[in-house]
N, C-alpha and C. Protein backbone atom coordinates (compact mmCIF):
# COMPACT_ATOMS: atom_id res chain seq x y z
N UNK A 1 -46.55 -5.35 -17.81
CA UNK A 1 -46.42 -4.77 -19.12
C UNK A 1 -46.22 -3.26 -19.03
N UNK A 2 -47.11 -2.49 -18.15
CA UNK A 2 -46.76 -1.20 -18.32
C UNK A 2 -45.87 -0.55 -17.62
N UNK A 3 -44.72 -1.43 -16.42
CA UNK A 3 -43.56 -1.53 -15.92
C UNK A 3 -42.33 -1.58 -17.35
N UNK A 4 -42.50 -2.94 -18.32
CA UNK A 4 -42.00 -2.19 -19.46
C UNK A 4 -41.77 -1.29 -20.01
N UNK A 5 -42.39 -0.66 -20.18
CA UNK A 5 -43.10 0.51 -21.23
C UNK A 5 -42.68 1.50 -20.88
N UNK A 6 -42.60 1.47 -19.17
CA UNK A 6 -41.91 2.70 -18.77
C UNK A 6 -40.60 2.51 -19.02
N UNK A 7 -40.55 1.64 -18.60
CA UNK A 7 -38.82 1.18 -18.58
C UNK A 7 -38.57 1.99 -20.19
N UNK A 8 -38.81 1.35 -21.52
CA UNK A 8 -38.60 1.72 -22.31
C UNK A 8 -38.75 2.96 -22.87
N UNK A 9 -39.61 3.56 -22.10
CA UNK A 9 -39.66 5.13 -22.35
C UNK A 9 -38.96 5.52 -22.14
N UNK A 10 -38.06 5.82 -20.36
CA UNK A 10 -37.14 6.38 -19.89
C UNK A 10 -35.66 6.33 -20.67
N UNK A 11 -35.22 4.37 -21.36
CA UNK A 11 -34.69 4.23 -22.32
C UNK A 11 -34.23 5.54 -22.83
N UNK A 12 -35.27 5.18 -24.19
CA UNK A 12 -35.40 6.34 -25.63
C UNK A 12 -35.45 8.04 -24.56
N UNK A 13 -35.55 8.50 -23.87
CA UNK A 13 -35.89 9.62 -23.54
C UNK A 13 -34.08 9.31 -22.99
N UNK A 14 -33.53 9.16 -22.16
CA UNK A 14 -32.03 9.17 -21.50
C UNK A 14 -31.45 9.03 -23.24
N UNK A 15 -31.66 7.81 -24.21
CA UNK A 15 -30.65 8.34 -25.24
C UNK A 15 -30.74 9.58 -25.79
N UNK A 16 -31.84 9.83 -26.63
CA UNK A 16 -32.24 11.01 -26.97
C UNK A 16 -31.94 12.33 -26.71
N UNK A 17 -32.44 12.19 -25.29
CA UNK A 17 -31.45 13.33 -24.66
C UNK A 17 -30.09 13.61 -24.43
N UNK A 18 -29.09 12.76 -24.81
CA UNK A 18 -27.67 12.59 -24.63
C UNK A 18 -27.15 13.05 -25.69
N UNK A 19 -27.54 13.12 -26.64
CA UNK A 19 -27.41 13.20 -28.54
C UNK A 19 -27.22 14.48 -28.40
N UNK A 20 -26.35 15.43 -29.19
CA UNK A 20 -26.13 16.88 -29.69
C UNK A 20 -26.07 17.25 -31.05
N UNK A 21 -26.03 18.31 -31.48
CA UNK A 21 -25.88 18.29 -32.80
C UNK A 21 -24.22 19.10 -32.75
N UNK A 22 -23.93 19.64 -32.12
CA UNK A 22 -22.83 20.36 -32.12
C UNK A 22 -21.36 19.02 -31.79
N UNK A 23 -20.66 19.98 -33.01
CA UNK A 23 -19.77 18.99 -33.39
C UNK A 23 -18.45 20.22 -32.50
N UNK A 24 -17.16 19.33 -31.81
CA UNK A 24 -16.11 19.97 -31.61
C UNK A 24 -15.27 20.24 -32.33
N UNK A 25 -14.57 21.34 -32.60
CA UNK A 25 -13.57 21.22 -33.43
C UNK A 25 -12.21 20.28 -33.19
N UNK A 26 -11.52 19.30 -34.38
CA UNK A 26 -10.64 18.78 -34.22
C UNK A 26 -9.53 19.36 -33.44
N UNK A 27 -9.54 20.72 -33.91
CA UNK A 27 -8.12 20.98 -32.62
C UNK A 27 -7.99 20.60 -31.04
N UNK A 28 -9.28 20.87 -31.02
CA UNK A 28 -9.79 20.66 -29.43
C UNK A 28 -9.54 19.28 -29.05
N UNK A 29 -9.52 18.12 -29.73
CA UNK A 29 -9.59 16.99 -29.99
C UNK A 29 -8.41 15.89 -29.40
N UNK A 30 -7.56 17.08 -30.17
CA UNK A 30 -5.93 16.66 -30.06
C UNK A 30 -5.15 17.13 -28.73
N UNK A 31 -4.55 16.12 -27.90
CA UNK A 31 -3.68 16.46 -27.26
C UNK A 31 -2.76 17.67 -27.28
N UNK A 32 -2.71 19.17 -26.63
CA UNK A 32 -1.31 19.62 -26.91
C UNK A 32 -0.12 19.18 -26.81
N UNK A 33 0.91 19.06 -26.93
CA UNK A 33 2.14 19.14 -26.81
C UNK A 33 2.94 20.40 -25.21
N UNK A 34 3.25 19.67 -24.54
CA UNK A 34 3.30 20.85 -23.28
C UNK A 34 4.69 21.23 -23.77
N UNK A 35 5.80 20.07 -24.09
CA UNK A 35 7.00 19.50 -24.21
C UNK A 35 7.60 19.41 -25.36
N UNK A 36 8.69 19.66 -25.55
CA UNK A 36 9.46 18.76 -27.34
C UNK A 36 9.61 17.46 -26.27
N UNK A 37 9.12 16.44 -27.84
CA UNK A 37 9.42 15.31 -28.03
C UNK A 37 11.06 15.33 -28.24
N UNK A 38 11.55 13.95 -27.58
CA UNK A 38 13.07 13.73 -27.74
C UNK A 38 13.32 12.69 -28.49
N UNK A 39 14.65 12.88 -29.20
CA UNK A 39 15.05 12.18 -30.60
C UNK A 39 16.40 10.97 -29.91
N UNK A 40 16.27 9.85 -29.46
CA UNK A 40 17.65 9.53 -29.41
C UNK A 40 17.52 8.39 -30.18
N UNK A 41 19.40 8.71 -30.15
CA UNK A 41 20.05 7.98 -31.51
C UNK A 41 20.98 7.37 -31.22
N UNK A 42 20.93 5.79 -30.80
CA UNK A 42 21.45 4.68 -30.55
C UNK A 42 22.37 4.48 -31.98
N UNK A 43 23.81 4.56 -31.84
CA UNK A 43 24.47 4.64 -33.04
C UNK A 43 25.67 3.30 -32.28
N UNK A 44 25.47 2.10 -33.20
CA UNK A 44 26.20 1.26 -32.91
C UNK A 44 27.46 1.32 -33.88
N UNK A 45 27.32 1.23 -35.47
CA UNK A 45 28.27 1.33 -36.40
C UNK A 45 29.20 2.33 -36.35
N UNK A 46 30.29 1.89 -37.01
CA UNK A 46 31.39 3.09 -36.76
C UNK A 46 32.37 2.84 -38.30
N UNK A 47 33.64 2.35 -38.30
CA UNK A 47 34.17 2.48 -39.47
C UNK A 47 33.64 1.99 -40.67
N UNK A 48 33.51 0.56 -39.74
CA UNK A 48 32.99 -0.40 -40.90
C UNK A 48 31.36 0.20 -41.64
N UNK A 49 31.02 0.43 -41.47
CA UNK A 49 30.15 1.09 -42.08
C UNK A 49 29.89 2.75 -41.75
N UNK A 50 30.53 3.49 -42.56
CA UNK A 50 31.01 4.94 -42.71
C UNK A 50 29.11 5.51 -42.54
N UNK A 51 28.39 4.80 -44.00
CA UNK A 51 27.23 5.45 -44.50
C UNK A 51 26.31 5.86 -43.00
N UNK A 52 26.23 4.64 -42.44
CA UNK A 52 25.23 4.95 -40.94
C UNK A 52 25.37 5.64 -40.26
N UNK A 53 27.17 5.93 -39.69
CA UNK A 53 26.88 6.54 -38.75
C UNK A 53 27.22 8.20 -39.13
N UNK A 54 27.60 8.53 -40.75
CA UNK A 54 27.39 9.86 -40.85
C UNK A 54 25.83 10.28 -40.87
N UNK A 55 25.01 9.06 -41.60
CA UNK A 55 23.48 9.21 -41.75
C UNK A 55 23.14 10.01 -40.26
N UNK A 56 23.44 9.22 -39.15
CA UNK A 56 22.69 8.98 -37.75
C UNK A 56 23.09 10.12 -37.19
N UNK A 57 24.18 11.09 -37.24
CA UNK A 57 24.93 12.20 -36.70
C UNK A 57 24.66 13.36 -37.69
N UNK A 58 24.14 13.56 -38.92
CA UNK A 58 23.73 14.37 -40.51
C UNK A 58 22.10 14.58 -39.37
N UNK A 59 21.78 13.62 -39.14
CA UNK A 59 20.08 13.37 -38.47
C UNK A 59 20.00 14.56 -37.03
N UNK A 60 20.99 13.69 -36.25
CA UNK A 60 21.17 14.38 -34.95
C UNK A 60 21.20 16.14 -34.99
N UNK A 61 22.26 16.35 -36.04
CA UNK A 61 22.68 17.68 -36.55
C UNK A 61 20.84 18.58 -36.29
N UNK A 62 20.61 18.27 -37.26
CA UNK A 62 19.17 18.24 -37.90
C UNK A 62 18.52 18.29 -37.16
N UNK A 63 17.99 17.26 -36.12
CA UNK A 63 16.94 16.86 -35.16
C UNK A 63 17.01 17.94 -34.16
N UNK A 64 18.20 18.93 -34.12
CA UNK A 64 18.36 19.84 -32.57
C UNK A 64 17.64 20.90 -32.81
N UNK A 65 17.27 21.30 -33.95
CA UNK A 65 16.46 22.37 -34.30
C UNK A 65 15.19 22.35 -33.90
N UNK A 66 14.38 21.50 -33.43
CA UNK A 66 13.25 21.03 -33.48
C UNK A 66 12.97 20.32 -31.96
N UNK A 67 13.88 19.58 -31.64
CA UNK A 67 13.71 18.36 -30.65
C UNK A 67 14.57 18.38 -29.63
N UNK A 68 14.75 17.86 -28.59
CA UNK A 68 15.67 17.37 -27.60
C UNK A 68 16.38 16.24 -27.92
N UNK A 69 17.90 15.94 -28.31
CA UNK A 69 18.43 14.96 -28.74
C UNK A 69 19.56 14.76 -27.55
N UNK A 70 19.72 13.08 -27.82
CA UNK A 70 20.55 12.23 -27.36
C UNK A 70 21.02 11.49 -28.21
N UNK A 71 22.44 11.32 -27.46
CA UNK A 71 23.38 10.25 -28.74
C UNK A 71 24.04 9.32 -27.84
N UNK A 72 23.76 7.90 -28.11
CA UNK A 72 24.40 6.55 -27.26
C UNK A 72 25.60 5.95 -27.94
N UNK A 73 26.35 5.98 -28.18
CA UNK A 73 27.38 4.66 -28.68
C UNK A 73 27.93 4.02 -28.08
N UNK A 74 27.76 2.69 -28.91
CA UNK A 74 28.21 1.45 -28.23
C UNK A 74 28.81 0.68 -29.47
N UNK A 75 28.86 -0.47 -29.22
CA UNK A 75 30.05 -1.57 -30.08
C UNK A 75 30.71 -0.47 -30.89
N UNK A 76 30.81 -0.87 -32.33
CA UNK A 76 32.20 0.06 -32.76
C UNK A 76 32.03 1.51 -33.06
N UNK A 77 31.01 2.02 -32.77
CA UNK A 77 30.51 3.31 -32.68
C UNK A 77 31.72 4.28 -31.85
N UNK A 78 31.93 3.89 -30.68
CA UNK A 78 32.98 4.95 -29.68
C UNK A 78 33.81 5.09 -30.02
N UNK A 79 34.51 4.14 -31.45
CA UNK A 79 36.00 4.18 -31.86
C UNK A 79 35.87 6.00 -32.37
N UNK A 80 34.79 6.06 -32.73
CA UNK A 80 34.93 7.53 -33.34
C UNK A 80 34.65 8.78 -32.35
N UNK A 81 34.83 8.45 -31.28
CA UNK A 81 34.48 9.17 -30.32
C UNK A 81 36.23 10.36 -29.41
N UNK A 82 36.76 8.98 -30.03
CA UNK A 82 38.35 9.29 -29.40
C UNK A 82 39.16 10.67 -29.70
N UNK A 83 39.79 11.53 -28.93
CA UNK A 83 40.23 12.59 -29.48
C UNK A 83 41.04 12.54 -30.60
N UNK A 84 42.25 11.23 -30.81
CA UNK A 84 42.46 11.47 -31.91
C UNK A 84 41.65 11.02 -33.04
N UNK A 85 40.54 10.60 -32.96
CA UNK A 85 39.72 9.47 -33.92
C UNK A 85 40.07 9.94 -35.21
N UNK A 86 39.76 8.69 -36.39
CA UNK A 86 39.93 9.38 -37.39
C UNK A 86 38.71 10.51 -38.00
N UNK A 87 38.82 11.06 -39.34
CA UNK A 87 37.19 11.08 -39.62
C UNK A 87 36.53 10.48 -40.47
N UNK A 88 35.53 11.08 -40.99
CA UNK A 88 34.70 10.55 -42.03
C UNK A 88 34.11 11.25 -42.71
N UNK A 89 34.17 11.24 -44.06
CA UNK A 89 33.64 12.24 -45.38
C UNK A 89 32.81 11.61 -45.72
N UNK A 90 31.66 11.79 -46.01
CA UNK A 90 30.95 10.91 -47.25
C UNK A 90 29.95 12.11 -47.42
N UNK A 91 30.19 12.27 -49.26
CA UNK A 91 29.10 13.21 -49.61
C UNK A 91 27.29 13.24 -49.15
N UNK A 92 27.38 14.56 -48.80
CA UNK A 92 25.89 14.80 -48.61
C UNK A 92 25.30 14.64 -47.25
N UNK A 93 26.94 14.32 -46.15
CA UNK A 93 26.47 14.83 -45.11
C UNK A 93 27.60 15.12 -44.20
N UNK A 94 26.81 15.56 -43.42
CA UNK A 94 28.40 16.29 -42.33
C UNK A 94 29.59 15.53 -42.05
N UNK A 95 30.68 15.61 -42.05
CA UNK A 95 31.58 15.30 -41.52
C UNK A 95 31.53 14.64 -40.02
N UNK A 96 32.10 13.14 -40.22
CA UNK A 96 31.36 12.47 -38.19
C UNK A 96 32.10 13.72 -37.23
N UNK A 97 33.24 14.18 -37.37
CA UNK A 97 33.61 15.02 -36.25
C UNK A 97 33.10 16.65 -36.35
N UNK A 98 33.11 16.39 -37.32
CA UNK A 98 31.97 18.43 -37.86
C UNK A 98 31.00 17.92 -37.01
N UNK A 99 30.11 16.91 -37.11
CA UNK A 99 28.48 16.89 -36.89
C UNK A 99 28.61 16.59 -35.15
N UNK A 100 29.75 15.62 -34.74
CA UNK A 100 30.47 15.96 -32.80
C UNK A 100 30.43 16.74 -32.36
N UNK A 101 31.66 18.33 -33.09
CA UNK A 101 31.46 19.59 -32.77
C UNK A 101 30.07 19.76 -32.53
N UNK A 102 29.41 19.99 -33.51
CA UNK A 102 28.71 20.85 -33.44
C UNK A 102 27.44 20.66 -32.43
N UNK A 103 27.30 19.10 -32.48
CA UNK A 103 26.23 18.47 -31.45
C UNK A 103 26.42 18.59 -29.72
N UNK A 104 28.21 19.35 -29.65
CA UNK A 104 28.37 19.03 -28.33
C UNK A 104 28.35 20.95 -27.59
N UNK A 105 28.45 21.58 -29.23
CA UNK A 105 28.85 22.92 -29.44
C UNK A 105 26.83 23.15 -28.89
N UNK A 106 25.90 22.11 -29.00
CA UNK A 106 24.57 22.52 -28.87
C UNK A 106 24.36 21.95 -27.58
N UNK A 107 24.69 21.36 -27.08
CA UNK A 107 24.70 21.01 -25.33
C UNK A 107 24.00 19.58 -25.25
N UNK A 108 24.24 18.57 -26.79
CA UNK A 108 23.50 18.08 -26.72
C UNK A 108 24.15 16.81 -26.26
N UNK A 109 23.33 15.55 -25.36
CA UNK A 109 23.80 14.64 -24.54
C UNK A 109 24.37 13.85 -25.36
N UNK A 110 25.93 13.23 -25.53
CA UNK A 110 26.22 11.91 -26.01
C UNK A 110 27.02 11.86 -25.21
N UNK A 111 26.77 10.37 -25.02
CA UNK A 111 27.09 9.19 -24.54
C UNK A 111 28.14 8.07 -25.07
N UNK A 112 28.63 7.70 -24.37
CA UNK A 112 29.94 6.06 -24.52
C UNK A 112 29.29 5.21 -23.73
N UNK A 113 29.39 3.75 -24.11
CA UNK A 113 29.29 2.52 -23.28
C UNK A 113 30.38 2.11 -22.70
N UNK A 114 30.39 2.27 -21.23
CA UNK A 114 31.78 2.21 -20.78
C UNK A 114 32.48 1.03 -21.02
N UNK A 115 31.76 -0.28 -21.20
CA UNK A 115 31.69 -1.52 -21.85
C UNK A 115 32.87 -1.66 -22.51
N UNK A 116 32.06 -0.97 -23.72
CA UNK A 116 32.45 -0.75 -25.17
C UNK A 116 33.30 -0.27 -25.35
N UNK A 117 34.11 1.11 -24.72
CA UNK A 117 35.20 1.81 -24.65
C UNK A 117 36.38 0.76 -24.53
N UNK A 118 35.92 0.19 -22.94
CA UNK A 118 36.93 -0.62 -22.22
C UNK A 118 37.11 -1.82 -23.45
N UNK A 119 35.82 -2.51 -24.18
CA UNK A 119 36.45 -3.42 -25.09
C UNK A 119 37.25 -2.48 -26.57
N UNK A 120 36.89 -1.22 -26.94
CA UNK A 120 37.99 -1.08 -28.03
C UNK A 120 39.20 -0.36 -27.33
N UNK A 121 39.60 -0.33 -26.15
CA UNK A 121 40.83 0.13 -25.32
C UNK A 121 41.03 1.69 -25.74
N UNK A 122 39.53 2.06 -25.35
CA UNK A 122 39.75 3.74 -25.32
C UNK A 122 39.08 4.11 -23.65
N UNK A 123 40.07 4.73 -23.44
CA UNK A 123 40.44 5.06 -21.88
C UNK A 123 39.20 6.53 -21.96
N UNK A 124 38.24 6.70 -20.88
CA UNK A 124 37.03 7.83 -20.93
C UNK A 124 38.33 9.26 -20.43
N UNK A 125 39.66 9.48 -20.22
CA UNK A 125 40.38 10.24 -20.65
C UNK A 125 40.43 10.89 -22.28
N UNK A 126 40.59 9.76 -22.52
CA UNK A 126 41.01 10.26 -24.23
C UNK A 126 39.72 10.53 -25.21
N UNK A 127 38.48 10.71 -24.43
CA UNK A 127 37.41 11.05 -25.26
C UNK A 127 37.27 12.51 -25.41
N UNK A 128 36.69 13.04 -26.76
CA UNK A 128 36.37 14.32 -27.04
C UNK A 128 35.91 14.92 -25.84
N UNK A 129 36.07 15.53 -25.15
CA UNK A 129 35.29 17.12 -24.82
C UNK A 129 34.00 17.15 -25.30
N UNK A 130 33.10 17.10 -24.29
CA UNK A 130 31.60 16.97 -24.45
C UNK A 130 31.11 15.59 -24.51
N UNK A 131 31.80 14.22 -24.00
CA UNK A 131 31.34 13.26 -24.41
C UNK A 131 31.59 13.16 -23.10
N UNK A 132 30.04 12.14 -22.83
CA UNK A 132 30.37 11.23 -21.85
C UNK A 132 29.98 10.04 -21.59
N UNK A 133 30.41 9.26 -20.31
CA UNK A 133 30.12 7.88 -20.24
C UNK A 133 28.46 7.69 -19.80
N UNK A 134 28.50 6.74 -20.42
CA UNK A 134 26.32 6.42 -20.34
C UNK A 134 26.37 6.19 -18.64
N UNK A 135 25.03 6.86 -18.01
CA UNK A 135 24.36 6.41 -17.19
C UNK A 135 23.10 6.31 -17.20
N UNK A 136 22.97 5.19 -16.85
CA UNK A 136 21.44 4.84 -17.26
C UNK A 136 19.72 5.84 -16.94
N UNK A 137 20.38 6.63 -15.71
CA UNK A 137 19.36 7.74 -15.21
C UNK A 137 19.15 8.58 -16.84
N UNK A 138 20.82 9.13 -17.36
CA UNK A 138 20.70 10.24 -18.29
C UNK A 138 19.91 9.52 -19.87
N UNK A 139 19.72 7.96 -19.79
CA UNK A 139 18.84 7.76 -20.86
C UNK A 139 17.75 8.05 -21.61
N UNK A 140 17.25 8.64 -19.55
CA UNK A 140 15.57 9.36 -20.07
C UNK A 140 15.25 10.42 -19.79
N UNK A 141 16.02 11.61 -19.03
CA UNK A 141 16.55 12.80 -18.39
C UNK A 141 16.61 13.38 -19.30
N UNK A 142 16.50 13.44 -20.71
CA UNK A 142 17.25 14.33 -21.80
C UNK A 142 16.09 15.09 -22.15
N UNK A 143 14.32 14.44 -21.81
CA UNK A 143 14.03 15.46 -22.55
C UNK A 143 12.16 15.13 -21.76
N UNK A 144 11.86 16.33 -21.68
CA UNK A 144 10.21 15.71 -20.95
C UNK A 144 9.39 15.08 -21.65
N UNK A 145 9.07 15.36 -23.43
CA UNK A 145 8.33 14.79 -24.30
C UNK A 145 8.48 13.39 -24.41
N UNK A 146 7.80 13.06 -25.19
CA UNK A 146 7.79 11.83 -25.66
C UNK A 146 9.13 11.29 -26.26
N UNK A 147 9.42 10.17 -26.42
CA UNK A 147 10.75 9.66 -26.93
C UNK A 147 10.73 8.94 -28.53
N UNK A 148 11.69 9.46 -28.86
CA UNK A 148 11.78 8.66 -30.49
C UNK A 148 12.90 7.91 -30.39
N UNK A 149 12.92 6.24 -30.41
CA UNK A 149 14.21 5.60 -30.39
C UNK A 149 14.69 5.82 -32.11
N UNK A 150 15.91 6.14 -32.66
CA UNK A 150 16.28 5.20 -34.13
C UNK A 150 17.43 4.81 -33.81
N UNK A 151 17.99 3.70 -34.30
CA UNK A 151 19.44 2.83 -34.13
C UNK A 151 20.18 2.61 -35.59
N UNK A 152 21.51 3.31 -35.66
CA UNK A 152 22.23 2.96 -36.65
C UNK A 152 23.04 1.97 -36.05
């Protein structure tokens, strides 16, 4: 019994003593950030749906201010990639070849599926200036932070 007792003393005395009253502050709490987080933007749509892929490139525009961005296209996405491509207007956001310029004018990585090229019969000759063909190393190379996938 009084093998218990100790036992249970030592117990309550080890919790007790472990307890603080001092609270940390939340900042302390939180992980820093060493890195920008990276934004890539898997953009599959292309003519047939105008709205997405000005949305996804209006975004990209946007996202370089802040983040490390990447741009992938694949299925009918690369048709717009081509030097002569056509373009695309739609109010309220950049122009698809304004928002090209300017994404390639920022050093920022896009990508072709060589796949994809080869199935809409665009030769990696006839692509814009600043574009290039995907390799799978440069998928995750773009940026040390953390990664944000979105897919138009």
């Amino acid at each position: 019994m009084k093998i218990r007792n100790l036992i249970t003393i030592i117990l309550v005395l080890a919790i007790v003593s472990c307890q603080t009253d001092e609270k940390p502050e939340m900042s302390s709490l939180v992980k820093q950030e060493k890195y920008k987080d990276g934004i890539f933007l898997h953009i599959s749509s292309g003519y047939e749906n105008p709205q997405k892929i000005s949305m996804a490139l209006s975004l990209a525009v946007k996202m370089t201010e802040t983040k490390d961005v990447a741009v992938f296209f694949d299925i009918n996405g690369v048709k717009v990639l081509a030097k002569d491509a056509e373009d695309i207007q739609m109010e309220h956001f950049f122009t698809v070849q304004n928002a090209l310029d300017t994404l390639i004018k920022k050093n920022v990585l896009i990508m072709a599926c060589p796949m994809c090229l080869a199935q809409a019969e665009i030769n990696a000759d006839n692509l814009k200036e600043g574009i290039t063909i995907a390799e799978k190393e440069k998928f995750f190379s773009f940026t040390k932070g953390r990664i944000l996938t979105l897919s138009y």
